[in-house]
C-alpha atoms as a PDB file:
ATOM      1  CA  UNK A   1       4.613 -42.720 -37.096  1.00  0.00           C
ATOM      2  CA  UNK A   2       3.486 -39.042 -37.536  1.00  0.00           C
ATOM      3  CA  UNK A   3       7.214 -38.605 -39.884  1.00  0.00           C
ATOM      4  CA  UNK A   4       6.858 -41.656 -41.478  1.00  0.00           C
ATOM      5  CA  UNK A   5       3.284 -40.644 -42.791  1.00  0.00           C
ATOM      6  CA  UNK A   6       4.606 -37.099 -43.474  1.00  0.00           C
ATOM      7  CA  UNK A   7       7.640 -38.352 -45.360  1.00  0.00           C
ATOM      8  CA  UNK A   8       4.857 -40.668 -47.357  1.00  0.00           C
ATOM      9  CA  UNK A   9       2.581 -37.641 -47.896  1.00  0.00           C
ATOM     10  CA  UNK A  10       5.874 -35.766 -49.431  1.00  0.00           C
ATOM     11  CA  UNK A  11       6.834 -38.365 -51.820  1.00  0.00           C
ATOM     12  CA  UNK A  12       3.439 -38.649 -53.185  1.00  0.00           C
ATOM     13  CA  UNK A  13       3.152 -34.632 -53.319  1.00  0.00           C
ATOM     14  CA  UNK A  14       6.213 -34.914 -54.913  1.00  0.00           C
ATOM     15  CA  UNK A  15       5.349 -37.379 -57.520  1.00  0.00           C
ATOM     16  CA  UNK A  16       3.168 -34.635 -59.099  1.00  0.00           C
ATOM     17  CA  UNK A  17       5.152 -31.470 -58.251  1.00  0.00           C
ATOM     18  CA  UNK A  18       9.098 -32.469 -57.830  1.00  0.00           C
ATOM     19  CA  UNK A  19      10.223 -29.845 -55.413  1.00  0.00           C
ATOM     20  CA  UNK A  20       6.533 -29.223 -53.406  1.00  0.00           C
ATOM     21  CA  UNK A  21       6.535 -30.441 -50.008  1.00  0.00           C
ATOM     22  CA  UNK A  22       4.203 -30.106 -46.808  1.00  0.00           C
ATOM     23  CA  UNK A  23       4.593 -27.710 -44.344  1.00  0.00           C
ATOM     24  CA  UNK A  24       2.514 -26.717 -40.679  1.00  0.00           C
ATOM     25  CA  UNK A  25      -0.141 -23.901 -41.490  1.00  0.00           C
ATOM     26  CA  UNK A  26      -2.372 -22.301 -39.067  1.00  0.00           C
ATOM     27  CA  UNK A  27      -6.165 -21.512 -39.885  1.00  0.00           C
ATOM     28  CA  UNK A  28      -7.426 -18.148 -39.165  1.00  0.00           C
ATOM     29  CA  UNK A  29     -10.052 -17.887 -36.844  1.00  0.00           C
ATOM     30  CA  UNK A  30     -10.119 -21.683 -36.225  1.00  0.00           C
ATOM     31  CA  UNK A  31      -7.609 -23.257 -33.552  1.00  0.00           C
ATOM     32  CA  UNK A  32      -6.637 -26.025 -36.176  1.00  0.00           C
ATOM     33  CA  UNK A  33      -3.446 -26.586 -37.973  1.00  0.00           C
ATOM     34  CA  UNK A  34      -3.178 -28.740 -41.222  1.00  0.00           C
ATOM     35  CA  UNK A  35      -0.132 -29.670 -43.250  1.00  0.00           C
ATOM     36  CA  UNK A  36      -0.769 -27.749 -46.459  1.00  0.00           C
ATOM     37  CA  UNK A  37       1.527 -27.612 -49.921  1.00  0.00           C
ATOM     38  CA  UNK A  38       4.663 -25.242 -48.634  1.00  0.00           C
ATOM     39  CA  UNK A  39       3.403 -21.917 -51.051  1.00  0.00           C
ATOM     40  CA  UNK A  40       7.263 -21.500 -52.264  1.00  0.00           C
ATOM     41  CA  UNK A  41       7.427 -24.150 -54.061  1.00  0.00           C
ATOM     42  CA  UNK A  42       4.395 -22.993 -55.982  1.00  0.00           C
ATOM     43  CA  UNK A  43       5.742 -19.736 -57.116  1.00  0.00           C
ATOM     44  CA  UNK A  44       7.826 -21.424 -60.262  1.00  0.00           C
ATOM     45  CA  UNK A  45       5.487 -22.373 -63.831  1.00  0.00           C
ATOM     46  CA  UNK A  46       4.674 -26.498 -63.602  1.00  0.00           C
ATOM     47  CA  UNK A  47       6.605 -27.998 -66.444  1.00  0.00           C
ATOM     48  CA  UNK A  48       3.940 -29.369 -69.166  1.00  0.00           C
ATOM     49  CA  UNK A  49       4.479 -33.010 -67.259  1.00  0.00           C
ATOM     50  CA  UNK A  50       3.865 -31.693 -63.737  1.00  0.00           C
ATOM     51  CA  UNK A  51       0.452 -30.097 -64.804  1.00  0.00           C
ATOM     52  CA  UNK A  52      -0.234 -33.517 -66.822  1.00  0.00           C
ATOM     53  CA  UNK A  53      -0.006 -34.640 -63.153  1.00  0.00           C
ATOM     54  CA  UNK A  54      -1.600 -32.475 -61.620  1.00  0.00           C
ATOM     55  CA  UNK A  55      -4.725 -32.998 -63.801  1.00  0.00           C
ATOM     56  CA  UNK A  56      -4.864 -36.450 -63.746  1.00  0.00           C
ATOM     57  CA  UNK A  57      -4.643 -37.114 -60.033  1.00  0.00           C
ATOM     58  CA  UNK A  58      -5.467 -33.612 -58.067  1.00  0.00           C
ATOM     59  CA  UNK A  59      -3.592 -33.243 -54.639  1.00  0.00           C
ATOM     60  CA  UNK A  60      -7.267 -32.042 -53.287  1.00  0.00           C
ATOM     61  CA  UNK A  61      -5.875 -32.844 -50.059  1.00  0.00           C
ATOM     62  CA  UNK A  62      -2.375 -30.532 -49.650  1.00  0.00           C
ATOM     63  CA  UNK A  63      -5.015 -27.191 -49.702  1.00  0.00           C
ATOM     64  CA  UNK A  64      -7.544 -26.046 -47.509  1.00  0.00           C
ATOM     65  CA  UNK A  65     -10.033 -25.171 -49.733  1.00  0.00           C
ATOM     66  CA  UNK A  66     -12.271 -21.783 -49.078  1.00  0.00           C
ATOM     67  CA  UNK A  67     -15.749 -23.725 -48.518  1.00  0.00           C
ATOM     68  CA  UNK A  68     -14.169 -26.282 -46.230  1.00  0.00           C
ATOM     69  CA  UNK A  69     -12.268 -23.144 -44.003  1.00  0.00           C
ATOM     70  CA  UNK A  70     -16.074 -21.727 -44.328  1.00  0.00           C
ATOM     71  CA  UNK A  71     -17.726 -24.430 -43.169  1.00  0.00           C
ATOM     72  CA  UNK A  72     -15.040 -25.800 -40.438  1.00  0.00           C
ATOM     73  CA  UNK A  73     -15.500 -21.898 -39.111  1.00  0.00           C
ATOM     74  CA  UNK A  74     -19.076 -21.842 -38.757  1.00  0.00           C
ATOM     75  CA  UNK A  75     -18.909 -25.309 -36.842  1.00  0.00           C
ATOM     76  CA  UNK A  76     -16.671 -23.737 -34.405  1.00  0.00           C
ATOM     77  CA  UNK A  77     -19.002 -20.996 -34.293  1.00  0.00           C
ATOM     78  CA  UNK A  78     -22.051 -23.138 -33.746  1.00  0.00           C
ATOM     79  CA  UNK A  79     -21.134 -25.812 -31.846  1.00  0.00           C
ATOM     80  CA  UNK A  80     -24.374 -27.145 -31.182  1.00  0.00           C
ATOM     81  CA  UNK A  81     -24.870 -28.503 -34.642  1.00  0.00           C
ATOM     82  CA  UNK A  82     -22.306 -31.254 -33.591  1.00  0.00           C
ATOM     83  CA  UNK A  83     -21.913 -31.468 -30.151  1.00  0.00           C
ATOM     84  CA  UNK A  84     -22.327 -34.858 -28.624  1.00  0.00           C
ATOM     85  CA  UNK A  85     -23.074 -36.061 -32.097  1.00  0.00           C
ATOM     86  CA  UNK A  86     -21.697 -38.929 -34.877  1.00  0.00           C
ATOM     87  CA  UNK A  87     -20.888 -36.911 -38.160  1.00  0.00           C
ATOM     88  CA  UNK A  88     -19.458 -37.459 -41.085  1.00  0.00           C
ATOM     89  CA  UNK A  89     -17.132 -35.346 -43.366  1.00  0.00           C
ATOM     90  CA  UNK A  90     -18.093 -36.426 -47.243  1.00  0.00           C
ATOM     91  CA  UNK A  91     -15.081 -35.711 -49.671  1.00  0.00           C
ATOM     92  CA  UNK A  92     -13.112 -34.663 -46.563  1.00  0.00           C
ATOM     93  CA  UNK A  93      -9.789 -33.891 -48.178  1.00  0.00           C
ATOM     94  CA  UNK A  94      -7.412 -32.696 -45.563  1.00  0.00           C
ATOM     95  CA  UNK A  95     -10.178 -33.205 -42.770  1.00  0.00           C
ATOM     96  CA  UNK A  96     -10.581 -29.867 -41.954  1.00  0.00           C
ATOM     97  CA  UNK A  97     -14.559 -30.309 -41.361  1.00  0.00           C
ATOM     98  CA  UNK A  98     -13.904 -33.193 -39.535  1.00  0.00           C
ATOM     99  CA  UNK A  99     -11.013 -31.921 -37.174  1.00  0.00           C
ATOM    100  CA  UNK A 100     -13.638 -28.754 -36.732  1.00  0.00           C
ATOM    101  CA  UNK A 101     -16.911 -30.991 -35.821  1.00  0.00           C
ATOM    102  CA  UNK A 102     -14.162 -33.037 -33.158  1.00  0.00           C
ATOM    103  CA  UNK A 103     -12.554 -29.476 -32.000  1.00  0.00           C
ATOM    104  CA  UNK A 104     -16.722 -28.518 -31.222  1.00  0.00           C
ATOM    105  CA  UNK A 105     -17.281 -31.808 -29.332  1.00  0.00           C
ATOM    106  CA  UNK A 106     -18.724 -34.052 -31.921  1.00  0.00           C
ATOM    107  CA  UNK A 107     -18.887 -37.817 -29.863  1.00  0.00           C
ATOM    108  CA  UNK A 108     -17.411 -39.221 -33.350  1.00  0.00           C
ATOM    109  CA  UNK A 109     -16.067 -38.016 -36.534  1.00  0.00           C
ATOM    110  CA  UNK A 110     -15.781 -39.841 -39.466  1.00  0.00           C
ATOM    111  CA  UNK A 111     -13.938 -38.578 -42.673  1.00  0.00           C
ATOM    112  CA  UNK A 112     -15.252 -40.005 -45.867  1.00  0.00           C
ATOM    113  CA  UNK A 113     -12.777 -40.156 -49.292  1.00  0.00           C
ATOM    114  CA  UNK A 114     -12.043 -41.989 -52.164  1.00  0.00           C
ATOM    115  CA  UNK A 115      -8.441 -40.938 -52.400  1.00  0.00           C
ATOM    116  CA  UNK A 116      -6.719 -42.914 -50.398  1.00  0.00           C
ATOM    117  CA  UNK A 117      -3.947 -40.627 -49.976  1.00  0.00           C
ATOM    118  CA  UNK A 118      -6.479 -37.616 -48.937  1.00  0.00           C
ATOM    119  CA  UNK A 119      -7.121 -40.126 -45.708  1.00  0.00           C
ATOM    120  CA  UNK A 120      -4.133 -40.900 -44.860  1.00  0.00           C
ATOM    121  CA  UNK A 121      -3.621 -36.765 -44.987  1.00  0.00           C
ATOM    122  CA  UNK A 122      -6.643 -36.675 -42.512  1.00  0.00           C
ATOM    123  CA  UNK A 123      -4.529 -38.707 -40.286  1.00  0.00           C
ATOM    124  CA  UNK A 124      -1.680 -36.784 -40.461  1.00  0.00           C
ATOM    125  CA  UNK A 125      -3.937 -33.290 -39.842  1.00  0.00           C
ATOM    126  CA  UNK A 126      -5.814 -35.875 -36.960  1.00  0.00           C
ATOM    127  CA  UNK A 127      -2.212 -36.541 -35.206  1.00  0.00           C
ATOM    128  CA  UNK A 128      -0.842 -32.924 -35.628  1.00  0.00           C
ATOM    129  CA  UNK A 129      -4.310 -31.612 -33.693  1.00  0.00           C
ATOM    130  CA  UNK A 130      -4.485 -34.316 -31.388  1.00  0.00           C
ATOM    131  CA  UNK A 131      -8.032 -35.123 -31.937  1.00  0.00           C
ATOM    132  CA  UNK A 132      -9.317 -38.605 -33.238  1.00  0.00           C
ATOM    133  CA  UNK A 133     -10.659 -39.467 -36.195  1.00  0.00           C
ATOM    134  CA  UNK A 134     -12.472 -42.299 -37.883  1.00  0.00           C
ATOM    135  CA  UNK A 135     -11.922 -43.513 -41.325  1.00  0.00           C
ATOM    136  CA  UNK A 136     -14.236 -44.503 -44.333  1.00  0.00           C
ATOM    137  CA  UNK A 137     -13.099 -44.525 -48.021  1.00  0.00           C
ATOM    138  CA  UNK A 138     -17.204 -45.545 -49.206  1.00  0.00           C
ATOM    139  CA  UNK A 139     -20.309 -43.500 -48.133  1.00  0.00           C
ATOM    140  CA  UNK A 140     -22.381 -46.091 -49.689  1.00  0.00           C
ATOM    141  CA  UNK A 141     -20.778 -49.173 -47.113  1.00  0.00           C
ATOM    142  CA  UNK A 142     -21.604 -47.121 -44.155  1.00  0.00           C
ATOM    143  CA  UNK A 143     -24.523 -48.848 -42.432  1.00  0.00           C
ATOM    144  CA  UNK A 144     -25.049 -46.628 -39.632  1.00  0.00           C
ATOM    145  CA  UNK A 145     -26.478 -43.713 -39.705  1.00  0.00           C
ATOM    146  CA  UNK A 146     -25.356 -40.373 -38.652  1.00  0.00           C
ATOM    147  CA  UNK A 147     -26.473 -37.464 -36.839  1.00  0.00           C
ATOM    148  CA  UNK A 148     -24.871 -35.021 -39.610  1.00  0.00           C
ATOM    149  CA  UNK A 149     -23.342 -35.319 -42.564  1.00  0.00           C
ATOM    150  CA  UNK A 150     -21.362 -32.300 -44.040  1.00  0.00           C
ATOM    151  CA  UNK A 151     -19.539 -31.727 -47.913  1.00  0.00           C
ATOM    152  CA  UNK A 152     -17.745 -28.912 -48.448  1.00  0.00           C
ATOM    153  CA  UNK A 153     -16.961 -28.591 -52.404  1.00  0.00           C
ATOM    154  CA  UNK A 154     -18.666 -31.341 -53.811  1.00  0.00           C
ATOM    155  CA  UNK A 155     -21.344 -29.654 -56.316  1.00  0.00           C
ATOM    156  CA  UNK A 156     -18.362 -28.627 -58.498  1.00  0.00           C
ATOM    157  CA  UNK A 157     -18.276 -31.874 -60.279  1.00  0.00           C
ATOM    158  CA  UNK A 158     -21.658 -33.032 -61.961  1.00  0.00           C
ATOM    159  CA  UNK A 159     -20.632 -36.482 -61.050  1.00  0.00           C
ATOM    160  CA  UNK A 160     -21.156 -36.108 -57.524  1.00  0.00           C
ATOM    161  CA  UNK A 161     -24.831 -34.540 -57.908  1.00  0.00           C
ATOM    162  CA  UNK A 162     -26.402 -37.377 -58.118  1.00  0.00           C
ATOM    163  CA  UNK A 163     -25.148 -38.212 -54.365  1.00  0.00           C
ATOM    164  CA  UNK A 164     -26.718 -35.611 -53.311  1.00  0.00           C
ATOM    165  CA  UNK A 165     -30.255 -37.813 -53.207  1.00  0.00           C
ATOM    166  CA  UNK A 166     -28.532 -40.566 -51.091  1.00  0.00           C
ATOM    167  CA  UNK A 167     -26.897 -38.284 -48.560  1.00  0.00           C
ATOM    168  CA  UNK A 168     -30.641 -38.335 -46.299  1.00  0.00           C
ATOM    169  CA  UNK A 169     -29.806 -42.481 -46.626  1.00  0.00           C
ATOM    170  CA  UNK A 170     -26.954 -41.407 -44.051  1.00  0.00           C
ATOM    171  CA  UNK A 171     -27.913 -38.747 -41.568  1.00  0.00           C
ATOM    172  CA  UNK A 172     -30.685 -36.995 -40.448  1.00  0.00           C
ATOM    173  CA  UNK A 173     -29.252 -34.030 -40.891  1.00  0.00           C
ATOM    174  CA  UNK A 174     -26.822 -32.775 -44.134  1.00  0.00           C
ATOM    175  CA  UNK A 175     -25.176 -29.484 -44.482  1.00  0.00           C
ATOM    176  CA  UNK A 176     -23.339 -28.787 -47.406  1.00  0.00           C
ATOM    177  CA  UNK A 177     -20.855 -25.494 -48.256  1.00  0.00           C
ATOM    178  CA  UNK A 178     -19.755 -24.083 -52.152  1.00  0.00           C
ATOM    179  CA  UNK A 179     -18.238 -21.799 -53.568  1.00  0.00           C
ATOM    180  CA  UNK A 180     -18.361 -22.531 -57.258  1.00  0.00           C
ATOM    181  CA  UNK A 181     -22.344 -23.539 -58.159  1.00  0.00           C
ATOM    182  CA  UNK A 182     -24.333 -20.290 -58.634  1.00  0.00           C
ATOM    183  CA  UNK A 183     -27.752 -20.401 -58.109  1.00  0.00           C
ATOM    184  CA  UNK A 184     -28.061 -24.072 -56.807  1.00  0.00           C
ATOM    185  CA  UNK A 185     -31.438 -25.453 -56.406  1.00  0.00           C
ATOM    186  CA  UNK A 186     -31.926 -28.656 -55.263  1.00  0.00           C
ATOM    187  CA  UNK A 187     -35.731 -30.444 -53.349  1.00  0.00           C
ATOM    188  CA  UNK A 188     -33.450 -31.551 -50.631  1.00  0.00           C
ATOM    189  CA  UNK A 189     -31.395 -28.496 -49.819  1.00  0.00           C
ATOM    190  CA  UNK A 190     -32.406 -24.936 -48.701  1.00  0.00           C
ATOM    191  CA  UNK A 191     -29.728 -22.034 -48.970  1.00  0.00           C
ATOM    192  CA  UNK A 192     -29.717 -20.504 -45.369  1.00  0.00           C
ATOM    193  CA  UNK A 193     -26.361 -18.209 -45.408  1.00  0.00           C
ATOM    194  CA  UNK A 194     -23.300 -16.869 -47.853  1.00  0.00           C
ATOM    195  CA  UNK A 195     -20.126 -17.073 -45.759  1.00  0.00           C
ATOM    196  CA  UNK A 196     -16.648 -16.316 -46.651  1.00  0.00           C
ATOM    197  CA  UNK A 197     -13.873 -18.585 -47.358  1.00  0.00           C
ATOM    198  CA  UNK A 198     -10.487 -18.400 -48.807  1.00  0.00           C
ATOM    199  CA  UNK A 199      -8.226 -20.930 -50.202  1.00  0.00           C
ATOM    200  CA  UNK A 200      -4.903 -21.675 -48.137  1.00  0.00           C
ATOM    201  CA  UNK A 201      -2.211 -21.323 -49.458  1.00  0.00           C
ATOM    202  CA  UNK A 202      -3.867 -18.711 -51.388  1.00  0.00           C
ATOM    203  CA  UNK A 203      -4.533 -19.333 -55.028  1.00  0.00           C
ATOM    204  CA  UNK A 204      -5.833 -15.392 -56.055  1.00  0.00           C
ATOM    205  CA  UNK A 205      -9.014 -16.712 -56.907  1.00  0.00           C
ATOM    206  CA  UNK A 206     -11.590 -14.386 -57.696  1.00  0.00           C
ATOM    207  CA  UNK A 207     -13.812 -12.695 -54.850  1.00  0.00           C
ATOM    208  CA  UNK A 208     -16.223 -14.893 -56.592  1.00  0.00           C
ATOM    209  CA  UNK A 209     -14.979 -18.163 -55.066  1.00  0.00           C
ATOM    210  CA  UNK A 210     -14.309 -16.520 -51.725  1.00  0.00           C
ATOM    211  CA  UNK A 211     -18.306 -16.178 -51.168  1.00  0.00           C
ATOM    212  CA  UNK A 212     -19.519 -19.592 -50.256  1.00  0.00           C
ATOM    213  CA  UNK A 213     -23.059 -20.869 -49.746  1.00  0.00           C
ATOM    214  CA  UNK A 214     -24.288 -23.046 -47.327  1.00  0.00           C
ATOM    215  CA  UNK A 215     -27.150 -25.191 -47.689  1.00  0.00           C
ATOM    216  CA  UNK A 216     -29.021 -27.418 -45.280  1.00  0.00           C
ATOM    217  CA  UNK A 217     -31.427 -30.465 -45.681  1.00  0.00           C
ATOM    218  CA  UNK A 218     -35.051 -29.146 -45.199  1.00  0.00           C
ATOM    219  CA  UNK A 219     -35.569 -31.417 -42.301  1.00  0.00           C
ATOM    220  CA  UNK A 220     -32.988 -29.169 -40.447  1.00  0.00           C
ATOM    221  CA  UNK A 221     -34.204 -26.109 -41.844  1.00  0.00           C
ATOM    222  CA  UNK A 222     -37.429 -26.696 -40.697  1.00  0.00           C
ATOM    223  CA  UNK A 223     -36.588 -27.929 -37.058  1.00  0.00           C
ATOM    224  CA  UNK A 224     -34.571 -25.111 -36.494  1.00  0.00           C
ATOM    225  CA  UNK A 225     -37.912 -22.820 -37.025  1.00  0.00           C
ATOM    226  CA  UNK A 226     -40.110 -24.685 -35.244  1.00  0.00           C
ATOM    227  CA  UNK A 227     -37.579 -24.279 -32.263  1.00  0.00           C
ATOM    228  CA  UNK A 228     -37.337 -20.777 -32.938  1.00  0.00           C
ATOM    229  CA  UNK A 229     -41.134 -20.701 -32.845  1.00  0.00           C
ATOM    230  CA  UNK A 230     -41.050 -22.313 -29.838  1.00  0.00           C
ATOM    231  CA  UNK A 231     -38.775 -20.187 -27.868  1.00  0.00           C
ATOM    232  CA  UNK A 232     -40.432 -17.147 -29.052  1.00  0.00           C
END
C-alpha cells in the first residue's frame, strides 16, 4: 500500500513538474519525517506549461511550509495543548500539524483538506511515521466538536478569512500560525508569540516569511491567565 500511494503521489507531482518526484526528509527539531518534492529536481527553470501548472493546481502538499514546521515544533514543545485531546489540522497539507499533535499524544487527530491529493499525502506522511490519522475533506460536515483546532497558512488567501468566524463552531480552542499577514487583527484571535519557521525544501524566501505569528482564540488566551493567576 505505502508504494502504491507513493507511486500515485509521484505521478500526480509529476503531472505538474515532469521530472519532480518525492523523496524521505527529516524535520529539524521535530522527530517527524514527511515525503517532500526531491529539491534536485527543482534546480532547472519550469517550462512556461509547468508553471501554468503549477498555478492552477498548487502541490501545497509536496513542501513543508515554514508556519506549519513552526507550529508542529511548538506542539512538540508544549505538549499539553494536545495531549489526551481530539484536534483537528485545518488546510493540513502534508499533515505535519497533525502528525505533531499525534507525536504529543493527542487521543485523535483529524486532518482537514480540500485537495484530495494533499490527504492522501497525509496518509502517506501518517504510514511513513507510524502514527494514525483521521480524515476529513469538509470542516463545515464535521458535527463534533473538537478540543483544538489548528491552521497553519491559511490567512494568505482572503478567501479563507471569512472561516476564520466559524472555526469557534468546531473547537473550543483554535490556534492558528502565519507567516505572510502583517499586522493581523482579528475579535477572535490574540497574537501571543513570533516563532521561526522555514520552508523545506528551502525556497530562499525572505527572513520575512521565516518569522511566523501565532495566534490563539481569546477563550484560550484567557484560560491560560487565569491558570497562571491561579498558580501564582
Amino acid at each position: 500500500m505505502p508504494d502504491t500511494c507513493i507511486t500515485q503521489l509521484n505521478a500526480a507531482l509529476q503531472s505538474r513538474v515532469s521530472d519532480a518526484r518525492l523523496i524521505i526528509s527529516a524535520l529539524p527539531q521535530v522527530q517527524l519525517k514527511l515525503w517532500l518534492i526531491d529539491p534536485s529536481t527543482m534546480q532547472r527553470p519550469f517550462s512556461p506549461e509547468e508553471t501554468q501548472r503549477l498555478l492552477e493546481v498548487p502541490p501545497y502538499w509536496c513542501f513543508c511550509w515554514a508556519s506549519g514546521l513552526a507550529l508542529a515544533q511548538w506542539i512538540i514543545e508544549h505538549p499539553e495543548v494536545v495531549a489526551g485531546k481530539r484536534i483537528i489540522d485545518v488546510g493540513a497539507g502534508s499533515g505535519i500539524v497533525a502528525l505533531a499533535a499525534k507525536h504529543a499524544g493527542a487521543r485523535e487527530a483529524v486532518v482537514c483538506d480540500l485537495d484530495p491529493v494533499a490527504l492522501q499525502a497525509c496518509r502517506a506522511n501518517a504510514q511513513l511515521n507510524q502514527l494514525e490519522l483521521h480524515y476529513s475533506n469538509d470542516l463545515l460536515s464535521e458535527s463534533e466538536p473538537y478540543d483544538a483546532l489548528f491552521a497553519a497558512d491559511v490567512l494568505y488567501d482572503a478567501a479563507n478569512l471569512p472561516l476564520l468566524n466559524r472555526f469557534p463552531d468546531f473547537a473550543k480552542q483554535i490556534i492558528i500560525a502565519d507567516s505572510r499577514q502583517r499586522n493581523f487583527t482579528h475579535p477572535l484571535f490574540h497574537k501571543t508569540a513570533t516563532l521561526y519557521g522555514e520552508t523545506l525544501p528551502d525556497l530562499a524566501e525572505p527572513e520575512e516569511f521565516r518569522q511566523v505569528s501565532l495566534y490563539q482564540s481569546r477563550s484560550l488566551t484567557q484560560g491560560r491567565q487565569s491558570s497562571s493567576r491561579t498558580s501564582d
